[in-house]
N, C-alpha and C. Protein backbone atom coordinates (compact mmCIF):
# COMPACT_ATOMS: atom_id res chain seq x y z
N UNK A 1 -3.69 20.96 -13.69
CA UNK A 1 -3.02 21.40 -12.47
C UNK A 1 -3.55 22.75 -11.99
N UNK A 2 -3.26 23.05 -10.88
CA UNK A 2 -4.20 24.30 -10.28
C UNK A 2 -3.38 24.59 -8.77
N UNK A 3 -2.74 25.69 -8.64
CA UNK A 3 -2.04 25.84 -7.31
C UNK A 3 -3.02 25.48 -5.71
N UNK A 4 -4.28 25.70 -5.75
CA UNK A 4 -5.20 25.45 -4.42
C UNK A 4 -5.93 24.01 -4.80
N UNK A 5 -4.86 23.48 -5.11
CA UNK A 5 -5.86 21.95 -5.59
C UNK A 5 -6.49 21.41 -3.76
N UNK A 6 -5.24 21.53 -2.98
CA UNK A 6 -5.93 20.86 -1.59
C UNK A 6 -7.05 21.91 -1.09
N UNK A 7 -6.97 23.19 -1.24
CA UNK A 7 -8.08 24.02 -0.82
C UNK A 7 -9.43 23.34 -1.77
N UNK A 8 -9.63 23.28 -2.60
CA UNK A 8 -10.49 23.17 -3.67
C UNK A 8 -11.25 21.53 -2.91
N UNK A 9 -10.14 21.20 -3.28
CA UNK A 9 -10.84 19.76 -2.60
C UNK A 9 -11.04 19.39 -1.23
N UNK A 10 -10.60 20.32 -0.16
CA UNK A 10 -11.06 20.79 1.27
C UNK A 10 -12.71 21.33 1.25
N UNK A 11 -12.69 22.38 0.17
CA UNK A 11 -13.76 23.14 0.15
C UNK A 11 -15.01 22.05 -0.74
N UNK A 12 -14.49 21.20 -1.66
CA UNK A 12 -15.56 20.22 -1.74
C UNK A 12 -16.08 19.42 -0.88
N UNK A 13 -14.91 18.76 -0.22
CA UNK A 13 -15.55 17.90 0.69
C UNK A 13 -16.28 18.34 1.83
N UNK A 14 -16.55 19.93 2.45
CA UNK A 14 -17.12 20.42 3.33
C UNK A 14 -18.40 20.70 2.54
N UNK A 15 -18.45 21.12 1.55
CA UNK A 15 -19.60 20.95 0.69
C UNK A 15 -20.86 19.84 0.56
N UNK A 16 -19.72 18.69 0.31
CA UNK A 16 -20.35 17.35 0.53
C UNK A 16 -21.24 17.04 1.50
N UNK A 17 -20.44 17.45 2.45
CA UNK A 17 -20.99 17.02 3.81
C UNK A 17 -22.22 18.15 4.30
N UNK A 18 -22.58 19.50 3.78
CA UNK A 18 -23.24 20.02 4.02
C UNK A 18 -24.53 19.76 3.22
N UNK A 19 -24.21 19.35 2.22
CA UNK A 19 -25.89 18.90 1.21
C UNK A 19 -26.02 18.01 1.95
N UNK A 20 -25.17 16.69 2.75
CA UNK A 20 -25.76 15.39 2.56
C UNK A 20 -26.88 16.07 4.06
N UNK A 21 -26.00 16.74 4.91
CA UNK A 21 -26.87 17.14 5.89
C UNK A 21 -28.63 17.51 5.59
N UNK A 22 -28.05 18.41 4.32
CA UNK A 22 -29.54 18.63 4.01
C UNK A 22 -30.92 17.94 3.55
N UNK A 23 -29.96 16.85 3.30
CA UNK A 23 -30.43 15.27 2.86
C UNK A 23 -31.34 14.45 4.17
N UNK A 24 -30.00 14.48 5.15
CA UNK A 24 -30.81 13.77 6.34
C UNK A 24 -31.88 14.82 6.79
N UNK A 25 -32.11 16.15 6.17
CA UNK A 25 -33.25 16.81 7.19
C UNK A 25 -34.78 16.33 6.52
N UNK A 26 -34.43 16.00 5.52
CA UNK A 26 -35.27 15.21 4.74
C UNK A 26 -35.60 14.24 4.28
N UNK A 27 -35.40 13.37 5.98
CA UNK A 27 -35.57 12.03 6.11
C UNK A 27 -34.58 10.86 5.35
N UNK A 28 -33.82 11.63 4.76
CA UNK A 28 -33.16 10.35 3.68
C UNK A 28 -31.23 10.04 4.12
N UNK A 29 -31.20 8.74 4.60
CA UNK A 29 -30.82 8.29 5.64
C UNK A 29 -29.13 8.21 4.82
N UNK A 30 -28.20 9.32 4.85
CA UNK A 30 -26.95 9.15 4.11
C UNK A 30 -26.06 9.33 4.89
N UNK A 31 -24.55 9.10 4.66
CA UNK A 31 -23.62 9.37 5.32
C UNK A 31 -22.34 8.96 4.67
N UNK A 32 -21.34 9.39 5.28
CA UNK A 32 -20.10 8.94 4.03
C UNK A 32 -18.54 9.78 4.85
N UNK A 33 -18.09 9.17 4.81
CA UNK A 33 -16.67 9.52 5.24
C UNK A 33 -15.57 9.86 4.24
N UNK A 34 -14.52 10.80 4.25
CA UNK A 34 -13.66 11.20 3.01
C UNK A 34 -12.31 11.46 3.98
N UNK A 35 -11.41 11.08 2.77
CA UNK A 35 -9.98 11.29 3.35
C UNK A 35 -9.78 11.86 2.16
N UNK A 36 -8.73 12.66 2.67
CA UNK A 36 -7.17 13.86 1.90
C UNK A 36 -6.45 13.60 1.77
N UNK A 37 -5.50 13.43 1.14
CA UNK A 37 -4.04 13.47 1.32
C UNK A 37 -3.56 14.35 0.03
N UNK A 38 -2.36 14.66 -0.01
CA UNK A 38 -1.65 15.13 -1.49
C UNK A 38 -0.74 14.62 -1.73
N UNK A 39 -0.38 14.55 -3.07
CA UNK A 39 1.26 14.14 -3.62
C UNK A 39 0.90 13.40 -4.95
N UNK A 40 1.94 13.05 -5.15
CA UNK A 40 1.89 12.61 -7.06
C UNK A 40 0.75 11.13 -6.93
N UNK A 41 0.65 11.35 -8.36
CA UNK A 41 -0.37 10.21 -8.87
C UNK A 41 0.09 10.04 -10.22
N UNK A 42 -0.32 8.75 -10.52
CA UNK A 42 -0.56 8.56 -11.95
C UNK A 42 -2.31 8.39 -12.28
N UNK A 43 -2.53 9.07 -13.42
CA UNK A 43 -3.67 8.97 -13.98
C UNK A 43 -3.76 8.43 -15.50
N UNK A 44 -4.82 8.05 -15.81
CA UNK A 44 -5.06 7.62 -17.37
C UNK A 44 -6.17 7.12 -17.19
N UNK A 45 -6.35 6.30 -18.74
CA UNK A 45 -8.00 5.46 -19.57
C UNK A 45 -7.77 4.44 -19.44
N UNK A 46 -8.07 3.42 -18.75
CA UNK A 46 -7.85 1.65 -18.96
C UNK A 46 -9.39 1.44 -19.75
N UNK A 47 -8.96 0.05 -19.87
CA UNK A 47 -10.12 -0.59 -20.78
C UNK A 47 -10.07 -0.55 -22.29
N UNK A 48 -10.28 -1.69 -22.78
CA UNK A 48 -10.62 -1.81 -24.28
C UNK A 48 -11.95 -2.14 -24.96
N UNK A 49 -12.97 -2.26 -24.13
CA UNK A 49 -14.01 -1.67 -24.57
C UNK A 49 -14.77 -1.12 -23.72
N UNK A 50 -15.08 -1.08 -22.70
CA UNK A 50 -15.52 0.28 -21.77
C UNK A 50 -14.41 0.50 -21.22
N UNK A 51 -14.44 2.14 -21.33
CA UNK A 51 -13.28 2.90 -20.90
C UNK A 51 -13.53 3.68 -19.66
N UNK A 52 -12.63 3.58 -18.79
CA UNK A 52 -12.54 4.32 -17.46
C UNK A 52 -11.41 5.31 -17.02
N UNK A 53 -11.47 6.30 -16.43
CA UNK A 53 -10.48 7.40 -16.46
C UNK A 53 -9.90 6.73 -15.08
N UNK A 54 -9.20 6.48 -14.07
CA UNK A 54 -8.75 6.32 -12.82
C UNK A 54 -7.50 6.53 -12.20
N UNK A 55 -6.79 7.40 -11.44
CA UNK A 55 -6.31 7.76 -10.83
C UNK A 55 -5.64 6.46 -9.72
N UNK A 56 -4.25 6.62 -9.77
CA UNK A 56 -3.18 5.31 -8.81
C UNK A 56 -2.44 6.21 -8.54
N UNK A 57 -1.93 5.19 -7.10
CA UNK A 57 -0.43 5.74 -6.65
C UNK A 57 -0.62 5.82 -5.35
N UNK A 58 0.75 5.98 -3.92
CA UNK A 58 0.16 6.04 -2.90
C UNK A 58 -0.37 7.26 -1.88
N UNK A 59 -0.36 8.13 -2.59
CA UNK A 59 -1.58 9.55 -2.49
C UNK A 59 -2.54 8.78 -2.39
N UNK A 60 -2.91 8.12 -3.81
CA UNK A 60 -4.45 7.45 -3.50
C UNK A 60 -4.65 6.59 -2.07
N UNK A 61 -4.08 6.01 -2.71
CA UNK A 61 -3.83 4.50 -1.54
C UNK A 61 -3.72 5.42 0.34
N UNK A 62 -2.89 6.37 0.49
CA UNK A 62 -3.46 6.95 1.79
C UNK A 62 -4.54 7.51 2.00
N UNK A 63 -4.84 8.49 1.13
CA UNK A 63 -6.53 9.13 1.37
C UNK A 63 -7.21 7.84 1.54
N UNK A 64 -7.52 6.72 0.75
CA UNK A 64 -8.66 6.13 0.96
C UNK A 64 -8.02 5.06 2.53
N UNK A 65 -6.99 5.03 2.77
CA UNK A 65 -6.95 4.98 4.04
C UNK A 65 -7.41 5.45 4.89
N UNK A 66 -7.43 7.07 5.10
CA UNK A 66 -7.90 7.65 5.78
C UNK A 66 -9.00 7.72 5.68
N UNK A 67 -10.08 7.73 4.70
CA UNK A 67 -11.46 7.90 4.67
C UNK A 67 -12.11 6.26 5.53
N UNK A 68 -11.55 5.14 5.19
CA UNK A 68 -11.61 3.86 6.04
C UNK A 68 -11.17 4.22 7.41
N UNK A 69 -10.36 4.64 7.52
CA UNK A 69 -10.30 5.01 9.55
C UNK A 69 -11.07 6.23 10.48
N UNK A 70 -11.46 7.20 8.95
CA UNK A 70 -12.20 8.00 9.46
C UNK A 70 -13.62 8.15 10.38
N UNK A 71 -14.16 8.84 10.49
CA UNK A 71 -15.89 8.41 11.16
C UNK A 71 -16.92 9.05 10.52
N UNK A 72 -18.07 8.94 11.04
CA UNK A 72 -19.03 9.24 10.08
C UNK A 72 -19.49 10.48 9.30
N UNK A 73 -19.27 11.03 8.58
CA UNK A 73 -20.19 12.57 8.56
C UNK A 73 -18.18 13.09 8.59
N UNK A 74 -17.14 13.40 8.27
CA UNK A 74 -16.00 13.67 9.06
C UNK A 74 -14.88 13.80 7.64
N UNK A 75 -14.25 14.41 7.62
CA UNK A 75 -13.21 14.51 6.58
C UNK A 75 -11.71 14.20 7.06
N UNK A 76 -11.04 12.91 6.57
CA UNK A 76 -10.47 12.88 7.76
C UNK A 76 -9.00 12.57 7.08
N UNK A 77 -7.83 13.45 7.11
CA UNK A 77 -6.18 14.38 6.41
C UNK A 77 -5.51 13.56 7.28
N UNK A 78 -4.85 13.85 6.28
CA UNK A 78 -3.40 13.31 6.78
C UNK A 78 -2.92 15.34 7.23
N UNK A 79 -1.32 14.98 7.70
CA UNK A 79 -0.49 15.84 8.14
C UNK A 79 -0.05 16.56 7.18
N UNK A 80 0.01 16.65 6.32
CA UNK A 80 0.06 17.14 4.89
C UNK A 80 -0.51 18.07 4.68
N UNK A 81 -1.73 17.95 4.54
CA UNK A 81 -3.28 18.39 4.03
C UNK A 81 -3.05 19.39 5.47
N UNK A 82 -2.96 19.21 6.30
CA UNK A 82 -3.28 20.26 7.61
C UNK A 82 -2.27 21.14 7.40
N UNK A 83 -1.06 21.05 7.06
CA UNK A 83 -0.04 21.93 7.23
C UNK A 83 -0.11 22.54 5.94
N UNK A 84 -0.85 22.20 4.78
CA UNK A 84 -0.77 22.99 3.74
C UNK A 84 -1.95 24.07 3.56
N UNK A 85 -2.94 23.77 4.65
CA UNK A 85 -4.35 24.48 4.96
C UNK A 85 -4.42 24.79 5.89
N UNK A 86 -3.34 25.22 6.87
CA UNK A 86 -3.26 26.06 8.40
C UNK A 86 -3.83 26.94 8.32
N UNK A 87 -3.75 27.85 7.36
CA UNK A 87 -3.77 29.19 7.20
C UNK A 87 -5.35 29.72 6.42
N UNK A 88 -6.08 28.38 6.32
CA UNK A 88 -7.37 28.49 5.80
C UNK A 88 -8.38 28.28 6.51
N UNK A 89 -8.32 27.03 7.13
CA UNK A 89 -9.23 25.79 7.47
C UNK A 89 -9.10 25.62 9.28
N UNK A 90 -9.84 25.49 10.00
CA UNK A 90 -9.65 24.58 11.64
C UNK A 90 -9.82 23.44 11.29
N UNK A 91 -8.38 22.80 11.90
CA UNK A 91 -8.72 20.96 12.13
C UNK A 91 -8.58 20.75 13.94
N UNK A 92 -9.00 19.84 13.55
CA UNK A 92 -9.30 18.29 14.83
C UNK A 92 -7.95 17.48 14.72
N UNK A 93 -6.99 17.84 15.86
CA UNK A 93 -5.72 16.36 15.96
C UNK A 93 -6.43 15.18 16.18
N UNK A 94 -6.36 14.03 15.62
CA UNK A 94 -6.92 12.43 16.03
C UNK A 94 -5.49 12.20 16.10
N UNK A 95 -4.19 12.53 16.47
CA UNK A 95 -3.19 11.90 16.82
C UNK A 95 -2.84 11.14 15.70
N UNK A 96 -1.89 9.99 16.07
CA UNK A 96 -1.34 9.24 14.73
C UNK A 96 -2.23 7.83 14.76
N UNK A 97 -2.18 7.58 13.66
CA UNK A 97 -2.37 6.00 13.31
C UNK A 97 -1.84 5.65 12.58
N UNK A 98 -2.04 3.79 12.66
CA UNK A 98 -1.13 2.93 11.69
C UNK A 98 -1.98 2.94 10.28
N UNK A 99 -1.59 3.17 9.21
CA UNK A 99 -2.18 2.74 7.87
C UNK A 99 -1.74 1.91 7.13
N UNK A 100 -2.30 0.76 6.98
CA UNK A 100 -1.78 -0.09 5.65
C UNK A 100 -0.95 0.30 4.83
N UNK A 101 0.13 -0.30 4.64
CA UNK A 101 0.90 0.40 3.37
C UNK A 101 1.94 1.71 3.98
N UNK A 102 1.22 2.53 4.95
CA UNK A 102 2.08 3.87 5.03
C UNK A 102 3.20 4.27 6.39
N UNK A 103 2.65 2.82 7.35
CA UNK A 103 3.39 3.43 8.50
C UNK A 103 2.46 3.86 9.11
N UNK A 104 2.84 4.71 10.87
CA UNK A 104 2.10 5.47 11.63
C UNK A 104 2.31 6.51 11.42
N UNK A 105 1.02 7.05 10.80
CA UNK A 105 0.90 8.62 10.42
C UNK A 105 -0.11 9.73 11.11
N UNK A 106 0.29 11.29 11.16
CA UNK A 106 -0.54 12.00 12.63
C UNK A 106 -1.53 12.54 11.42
N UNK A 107 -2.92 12.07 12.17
CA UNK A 107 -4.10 12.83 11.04
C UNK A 107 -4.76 13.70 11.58
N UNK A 108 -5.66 14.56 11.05
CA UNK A 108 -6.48 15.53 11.68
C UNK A 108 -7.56 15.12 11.18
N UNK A 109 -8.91 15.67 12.03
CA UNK A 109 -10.27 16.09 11.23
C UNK A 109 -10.46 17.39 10.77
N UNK A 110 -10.86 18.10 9.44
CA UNK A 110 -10.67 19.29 8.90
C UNK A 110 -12.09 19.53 9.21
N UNK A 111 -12.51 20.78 10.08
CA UNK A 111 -13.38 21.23 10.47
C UNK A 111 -14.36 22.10 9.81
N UNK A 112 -13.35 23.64 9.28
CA UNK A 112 -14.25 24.35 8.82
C UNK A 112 -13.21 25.79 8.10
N UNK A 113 -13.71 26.21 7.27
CA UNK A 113 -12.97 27.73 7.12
C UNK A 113 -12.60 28.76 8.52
N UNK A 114 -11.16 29.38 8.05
CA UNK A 114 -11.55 30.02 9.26
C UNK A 114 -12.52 31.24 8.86
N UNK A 115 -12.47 31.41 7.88
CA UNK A 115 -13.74 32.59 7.61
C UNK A 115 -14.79 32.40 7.29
């Protein structure tokens, strides 16, 4: 556990997106979309003979919503994630959408530090 877990993982995923950039300047053709969200999970090891660590719950289940409705190159939060990173980060309103599973929920695109 770690109190700036959504900063941390704000600040990765802008990360992400800045190597891959550096990627396409060098011809090599990538791209990838990511969603945010926060709130409880369950985690653990499944498997009995290859073992895998993986993360459930519907935290999960919305982020990867959002990364599916998102667009290309784009990090794309729920309302959550924006209101817990006002005070860090500029986002993009995309208004609400419907998500599988969650209802109509208001997302942003998370832009950039404000510093």
């Amino acid at each position: 556990p770690r109190a700036d877990h959504a900063e941390a993982a704000a600040r990765l995923a802008l990360d992400m997106l800045a190597s891959l950039r550096s990627l396409r300047e060098e011809a090599v053709p990538v791209s990838v979309r990511i969603g945010l969200h926060c709130g409880p999970v369950v985690a653990g090891v499944i498997g009995e003979r290859k073992f895998a660590y993986d993360v459930w719950g519907n935290t999960v289940n919305i982020a990867s919503r959002l990364e599916s409705h998102g667009l290309p190159g784009s990090i794309h939060v729920s309302e959550q994630i924006a209101q817990r990173l006002s005070h860090s980060f500029t986002f993009e309103s995309r208004g609400e959408i419907a998500l599988k599973g969650a209802g109509t929920i208001r997302t942003y695109l998370l832009e950039k530090p404000l510093q």
